[in-house]
C-alpha atoms as a PDB file:
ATOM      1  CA  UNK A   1     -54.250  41.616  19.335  1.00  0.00           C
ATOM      2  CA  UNK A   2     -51.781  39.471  17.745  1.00  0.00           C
ATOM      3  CA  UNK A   3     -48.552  41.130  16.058  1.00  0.00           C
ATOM      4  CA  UNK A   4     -47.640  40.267  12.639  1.00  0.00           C
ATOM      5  CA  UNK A   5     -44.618  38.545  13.399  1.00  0.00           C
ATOM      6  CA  UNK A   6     -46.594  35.928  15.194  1.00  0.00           C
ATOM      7  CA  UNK A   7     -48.068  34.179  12.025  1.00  0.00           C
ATOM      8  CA  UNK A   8     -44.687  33.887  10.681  1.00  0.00           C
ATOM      9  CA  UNK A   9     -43.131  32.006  13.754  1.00  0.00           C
ATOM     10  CA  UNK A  10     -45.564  29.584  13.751  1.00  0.00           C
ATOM     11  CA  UNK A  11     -45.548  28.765   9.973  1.00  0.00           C
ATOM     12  CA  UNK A  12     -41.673  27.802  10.816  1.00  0.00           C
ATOM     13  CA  UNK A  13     -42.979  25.360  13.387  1.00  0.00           C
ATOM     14  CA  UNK A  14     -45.507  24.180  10.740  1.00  0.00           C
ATOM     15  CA  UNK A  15     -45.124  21.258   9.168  1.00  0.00           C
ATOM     16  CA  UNK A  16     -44.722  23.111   5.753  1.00  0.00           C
ATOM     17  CA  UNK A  17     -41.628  24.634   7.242  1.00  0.00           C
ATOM     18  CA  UNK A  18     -40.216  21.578   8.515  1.00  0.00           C
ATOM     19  CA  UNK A  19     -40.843  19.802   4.949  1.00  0.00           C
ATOM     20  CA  UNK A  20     -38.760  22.769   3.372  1.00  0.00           C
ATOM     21  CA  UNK A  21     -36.044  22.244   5.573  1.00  0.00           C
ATOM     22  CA  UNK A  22     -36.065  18.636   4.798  1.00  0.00           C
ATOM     23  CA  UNK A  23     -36.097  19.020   0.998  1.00  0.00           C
ATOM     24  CA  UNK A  24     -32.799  21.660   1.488  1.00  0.00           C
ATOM     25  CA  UNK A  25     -31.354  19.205   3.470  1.00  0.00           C
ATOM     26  CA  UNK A  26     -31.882  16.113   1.080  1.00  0.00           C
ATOM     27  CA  UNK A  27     -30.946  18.637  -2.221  1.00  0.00           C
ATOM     28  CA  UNK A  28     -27.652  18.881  -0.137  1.00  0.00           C
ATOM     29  CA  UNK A  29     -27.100  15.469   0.308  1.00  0.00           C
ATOM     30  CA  UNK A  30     -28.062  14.126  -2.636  1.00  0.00           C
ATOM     31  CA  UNK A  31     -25.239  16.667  -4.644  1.00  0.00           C
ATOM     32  CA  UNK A  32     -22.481  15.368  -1.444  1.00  0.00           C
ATOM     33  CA  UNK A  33     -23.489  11.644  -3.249  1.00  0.00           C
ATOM     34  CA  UNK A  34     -23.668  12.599  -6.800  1.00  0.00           C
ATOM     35  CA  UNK A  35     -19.853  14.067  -6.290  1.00  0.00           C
ATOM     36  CA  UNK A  36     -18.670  11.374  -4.638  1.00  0.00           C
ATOM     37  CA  UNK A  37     -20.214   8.755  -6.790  1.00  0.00           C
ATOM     38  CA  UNK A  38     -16.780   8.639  -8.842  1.00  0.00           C
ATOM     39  CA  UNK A  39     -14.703   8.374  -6.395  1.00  0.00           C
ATOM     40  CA  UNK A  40     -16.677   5.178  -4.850  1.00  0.00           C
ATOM     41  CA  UNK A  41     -17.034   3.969  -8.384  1.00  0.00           C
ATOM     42  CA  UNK A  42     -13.199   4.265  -8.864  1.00  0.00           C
ATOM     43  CA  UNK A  43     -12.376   2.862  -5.337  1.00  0.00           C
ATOM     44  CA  UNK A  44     -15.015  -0.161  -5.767  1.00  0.00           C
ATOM     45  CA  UNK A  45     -13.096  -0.767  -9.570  1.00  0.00           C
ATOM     46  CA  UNK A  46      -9.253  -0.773  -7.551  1.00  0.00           C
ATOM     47  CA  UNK A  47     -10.664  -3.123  -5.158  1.00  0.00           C
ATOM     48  CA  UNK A  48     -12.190  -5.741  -7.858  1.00  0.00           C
ATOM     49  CA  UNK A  49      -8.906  -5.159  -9.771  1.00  0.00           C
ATOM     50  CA  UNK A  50      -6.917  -6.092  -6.446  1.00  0.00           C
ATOM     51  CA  UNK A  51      -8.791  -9.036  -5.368  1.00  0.00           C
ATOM     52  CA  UNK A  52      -9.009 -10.490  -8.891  1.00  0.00           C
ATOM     53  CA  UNK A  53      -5.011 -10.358  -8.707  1.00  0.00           C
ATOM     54  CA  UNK A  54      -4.201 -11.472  -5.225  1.00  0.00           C
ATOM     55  CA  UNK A  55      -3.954 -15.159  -5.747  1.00  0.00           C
ATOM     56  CA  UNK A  56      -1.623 -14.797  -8.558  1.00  0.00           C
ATOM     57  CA  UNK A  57       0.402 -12.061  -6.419  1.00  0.00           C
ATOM     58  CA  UNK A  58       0.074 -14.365  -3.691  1.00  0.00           C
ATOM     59  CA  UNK A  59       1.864 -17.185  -5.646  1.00  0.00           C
ATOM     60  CA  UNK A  60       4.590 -14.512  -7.041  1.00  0.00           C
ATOM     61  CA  UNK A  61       5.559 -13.666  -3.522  1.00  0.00           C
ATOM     62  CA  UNK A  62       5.724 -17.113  -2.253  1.00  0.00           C
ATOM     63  CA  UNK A  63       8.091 -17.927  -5.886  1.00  0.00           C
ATOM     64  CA  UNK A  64      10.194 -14.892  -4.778  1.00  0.00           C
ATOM     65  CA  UNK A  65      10.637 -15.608  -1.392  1.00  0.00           C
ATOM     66  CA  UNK A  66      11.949 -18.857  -2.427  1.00  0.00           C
ATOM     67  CA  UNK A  67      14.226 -17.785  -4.759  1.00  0.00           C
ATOM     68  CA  UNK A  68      15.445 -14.624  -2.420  1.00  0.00           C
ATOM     69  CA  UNK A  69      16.124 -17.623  -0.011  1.00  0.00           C
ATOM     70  CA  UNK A  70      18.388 -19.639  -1.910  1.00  0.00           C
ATOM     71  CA  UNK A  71      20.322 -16.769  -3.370  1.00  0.00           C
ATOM     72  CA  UNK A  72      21.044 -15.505   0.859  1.00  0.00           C
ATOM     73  CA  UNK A  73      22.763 -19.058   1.428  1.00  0.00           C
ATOM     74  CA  UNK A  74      24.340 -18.890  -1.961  1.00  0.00           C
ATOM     75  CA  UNK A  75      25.992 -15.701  -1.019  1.00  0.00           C
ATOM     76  CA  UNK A  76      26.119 -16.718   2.686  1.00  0.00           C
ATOM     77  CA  UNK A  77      28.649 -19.616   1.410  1.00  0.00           C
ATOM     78  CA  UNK A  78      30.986 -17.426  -0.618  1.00  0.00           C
ATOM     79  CA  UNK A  79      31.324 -14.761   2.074  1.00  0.00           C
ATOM     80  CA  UNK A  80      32.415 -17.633   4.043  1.00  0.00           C
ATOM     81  CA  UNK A  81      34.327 -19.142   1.780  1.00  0.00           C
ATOM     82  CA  UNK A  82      38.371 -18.132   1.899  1.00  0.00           C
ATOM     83  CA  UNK A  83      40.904 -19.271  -0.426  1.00  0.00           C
ATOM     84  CA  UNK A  84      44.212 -20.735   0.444  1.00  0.00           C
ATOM     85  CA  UNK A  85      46.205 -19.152  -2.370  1.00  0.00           C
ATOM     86  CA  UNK A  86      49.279 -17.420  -1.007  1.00  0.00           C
ATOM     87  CA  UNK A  87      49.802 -14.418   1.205  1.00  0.00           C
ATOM     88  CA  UNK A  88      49.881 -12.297  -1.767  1.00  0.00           C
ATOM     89  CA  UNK A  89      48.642  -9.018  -0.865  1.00  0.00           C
ATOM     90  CA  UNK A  90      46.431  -8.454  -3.906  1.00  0.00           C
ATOM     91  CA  UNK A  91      44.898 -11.375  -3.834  1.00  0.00           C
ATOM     92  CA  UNK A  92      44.114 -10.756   0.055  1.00  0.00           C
ATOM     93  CA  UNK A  93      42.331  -7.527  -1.296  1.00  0.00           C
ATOM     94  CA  UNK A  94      40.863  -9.022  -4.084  1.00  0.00           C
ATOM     95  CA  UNK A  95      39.671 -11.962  -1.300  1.00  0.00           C
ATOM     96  CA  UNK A  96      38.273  -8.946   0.843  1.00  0.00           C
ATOM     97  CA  UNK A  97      36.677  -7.356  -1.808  1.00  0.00           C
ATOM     98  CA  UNK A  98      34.324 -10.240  -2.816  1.00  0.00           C
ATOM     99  CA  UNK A  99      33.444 -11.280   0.444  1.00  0.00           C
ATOM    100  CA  UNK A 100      32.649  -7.978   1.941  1.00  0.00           C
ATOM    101  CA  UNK A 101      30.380  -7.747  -1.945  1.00  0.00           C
ATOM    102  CA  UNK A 102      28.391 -10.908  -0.844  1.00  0.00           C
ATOM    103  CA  UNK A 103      27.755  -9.563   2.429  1.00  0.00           C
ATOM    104  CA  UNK A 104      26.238  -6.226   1.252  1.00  0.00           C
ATOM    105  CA  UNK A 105      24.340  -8.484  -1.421  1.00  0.00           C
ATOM    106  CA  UNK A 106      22.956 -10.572   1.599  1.00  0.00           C
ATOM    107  CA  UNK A 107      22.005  -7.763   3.755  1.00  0.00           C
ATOM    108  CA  UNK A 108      20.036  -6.652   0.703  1.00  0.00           C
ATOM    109  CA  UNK A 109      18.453  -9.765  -0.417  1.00  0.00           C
ATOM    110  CA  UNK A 110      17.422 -10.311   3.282  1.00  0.00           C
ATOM    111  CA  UNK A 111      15.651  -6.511   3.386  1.00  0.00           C
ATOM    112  CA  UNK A 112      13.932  -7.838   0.340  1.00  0.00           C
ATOM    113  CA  UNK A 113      13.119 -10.692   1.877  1.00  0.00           C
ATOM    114  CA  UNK A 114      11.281  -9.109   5.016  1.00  0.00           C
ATOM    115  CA  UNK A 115       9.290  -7.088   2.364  1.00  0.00           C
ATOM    116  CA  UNK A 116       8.078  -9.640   0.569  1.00  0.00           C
ATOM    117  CA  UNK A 117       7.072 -11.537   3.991  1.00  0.00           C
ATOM    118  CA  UNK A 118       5.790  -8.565   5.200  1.00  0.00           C
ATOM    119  CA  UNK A 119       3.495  -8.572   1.958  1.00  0.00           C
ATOM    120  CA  UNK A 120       2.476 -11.980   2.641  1.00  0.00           C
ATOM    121  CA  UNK A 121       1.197 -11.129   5.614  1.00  0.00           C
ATOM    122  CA  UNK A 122      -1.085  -8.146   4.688  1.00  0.00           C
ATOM    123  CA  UNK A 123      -2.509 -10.769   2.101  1.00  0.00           C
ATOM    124  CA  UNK A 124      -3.247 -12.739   5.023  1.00  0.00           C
ATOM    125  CA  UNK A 125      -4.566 -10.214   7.045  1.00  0.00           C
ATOM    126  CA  UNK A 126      -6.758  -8.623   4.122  1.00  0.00           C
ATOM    127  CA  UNK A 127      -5.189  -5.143   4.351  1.00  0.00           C
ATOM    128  CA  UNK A 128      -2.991  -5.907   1.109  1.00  0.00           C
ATOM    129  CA  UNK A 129      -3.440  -2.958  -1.582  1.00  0.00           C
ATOM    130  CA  UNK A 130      -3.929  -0.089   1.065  1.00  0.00           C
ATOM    131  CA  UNK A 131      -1.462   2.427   1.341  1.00  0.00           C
ATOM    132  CA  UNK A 132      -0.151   2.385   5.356  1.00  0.00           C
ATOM    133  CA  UNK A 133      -0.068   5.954   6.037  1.00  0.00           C
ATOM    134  CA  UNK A 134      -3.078   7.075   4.205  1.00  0.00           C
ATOM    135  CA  UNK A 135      -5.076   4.097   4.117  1.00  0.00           C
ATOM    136  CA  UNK A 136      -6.101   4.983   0.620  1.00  0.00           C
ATOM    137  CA  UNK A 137      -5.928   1.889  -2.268  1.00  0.00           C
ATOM    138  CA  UNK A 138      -2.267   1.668  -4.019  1.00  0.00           C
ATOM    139  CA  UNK A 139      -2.869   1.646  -7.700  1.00  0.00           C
ATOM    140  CA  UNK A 140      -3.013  -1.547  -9.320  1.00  0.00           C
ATOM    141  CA  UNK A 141      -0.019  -0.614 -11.749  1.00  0.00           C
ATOM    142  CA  UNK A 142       2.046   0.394  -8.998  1.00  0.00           C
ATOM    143  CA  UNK A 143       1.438  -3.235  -7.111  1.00  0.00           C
ATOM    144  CA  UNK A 144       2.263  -5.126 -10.546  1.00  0.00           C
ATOM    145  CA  UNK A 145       5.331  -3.127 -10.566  1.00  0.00           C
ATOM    146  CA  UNK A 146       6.325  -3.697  -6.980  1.00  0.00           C
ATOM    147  CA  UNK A 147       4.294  -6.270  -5.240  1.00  0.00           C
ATOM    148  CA  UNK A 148       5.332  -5.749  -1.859  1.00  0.00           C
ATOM    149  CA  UNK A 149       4.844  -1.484  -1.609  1.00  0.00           C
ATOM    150  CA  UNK A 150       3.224   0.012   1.078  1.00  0.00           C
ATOM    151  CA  UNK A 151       2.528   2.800   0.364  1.00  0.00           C
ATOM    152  CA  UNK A 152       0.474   4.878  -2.592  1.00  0.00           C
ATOM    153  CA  UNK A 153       2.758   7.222  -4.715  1.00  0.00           C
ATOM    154  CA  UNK A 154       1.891  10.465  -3.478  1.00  0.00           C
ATOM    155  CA  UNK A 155       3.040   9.052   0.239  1.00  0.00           C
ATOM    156  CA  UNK A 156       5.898   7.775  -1.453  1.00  0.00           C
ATOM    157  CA  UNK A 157       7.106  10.660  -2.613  1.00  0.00           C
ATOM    158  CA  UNK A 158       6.404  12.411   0.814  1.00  0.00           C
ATOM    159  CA  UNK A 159       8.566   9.816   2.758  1.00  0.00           C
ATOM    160  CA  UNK A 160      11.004  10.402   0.036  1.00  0.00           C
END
């Protein structure tokens, strides 16, 4: 005599069972793709917008870093430069004053600088346009803005 939970196992191992689980399966799958559709759509869209841009960007950068590179000998000269008025002790401030101003300009025109190389080089490399610490795309706006970020917003405002 067979029990009546016997029939039941063997309808799981059946391929009408198997077919159900398959069909579950798919259903699932199919709603995982219809969700993320949007979110493919909208990363496909950033990257068309990006690589549309990046010659232009490209030739920005390279104008920038030309400019930034004459203005860090322009104010490399007038740190250097000293005057031989007098040994009037205002104008020895006064003298101070500028040079240690061109200095901190320098230091920050060179920090741009690096940026803007370092930019240059994630064009080359073909990582340009994705944020470093979450590897998501930067938005568009945000690159037009400030060509040489690294980072999306939202990790912005974290490191911040």
């Amino acid at each position: 005599m067979t029990s009546p939970k016997e029939p039941r196992q063997r309808r799981k191992d059946s391929p009408l069972g198997v077919r159900k689980k398959v069909r579950a399966v798919s259903r699932k799958t199919k709603a995982t793709l219809v969700q993320a559709a949007p979110k493919l759509e909208q990363v496909q869209a950033t990257a068309t917008a990006i690589a549309e841009n990046i010659q232009q960007v490209l030739q920005t950068l390279l104008a920038e870093m030309e400019r930034l590179k004459n203005e860090i000998a322009k104010h490399a000269l007038l740190a250097q430069e000293r005057s031989m008025s007098g040994n009037d002790v205002g104008d020895d401030g006064m003298e101070i004053e500028n040079v240690s101003k061109n200095l901190a300009l320098k230091k920050h025109l060179e920090r741009l600088l690096a940026q803007i190389e370092a930019a240059v080089r994630r064009i080359e490399q073909g990582v340009y346009g994705l944020c470093e610490r979450c590897g998501q795309a930067i938005n568009p706006d945000r690159l037009q803005a400030l060509p040489y970020a690294t980072t999306c917003m939202s990790c912005a405002r974290v490191a911040a």
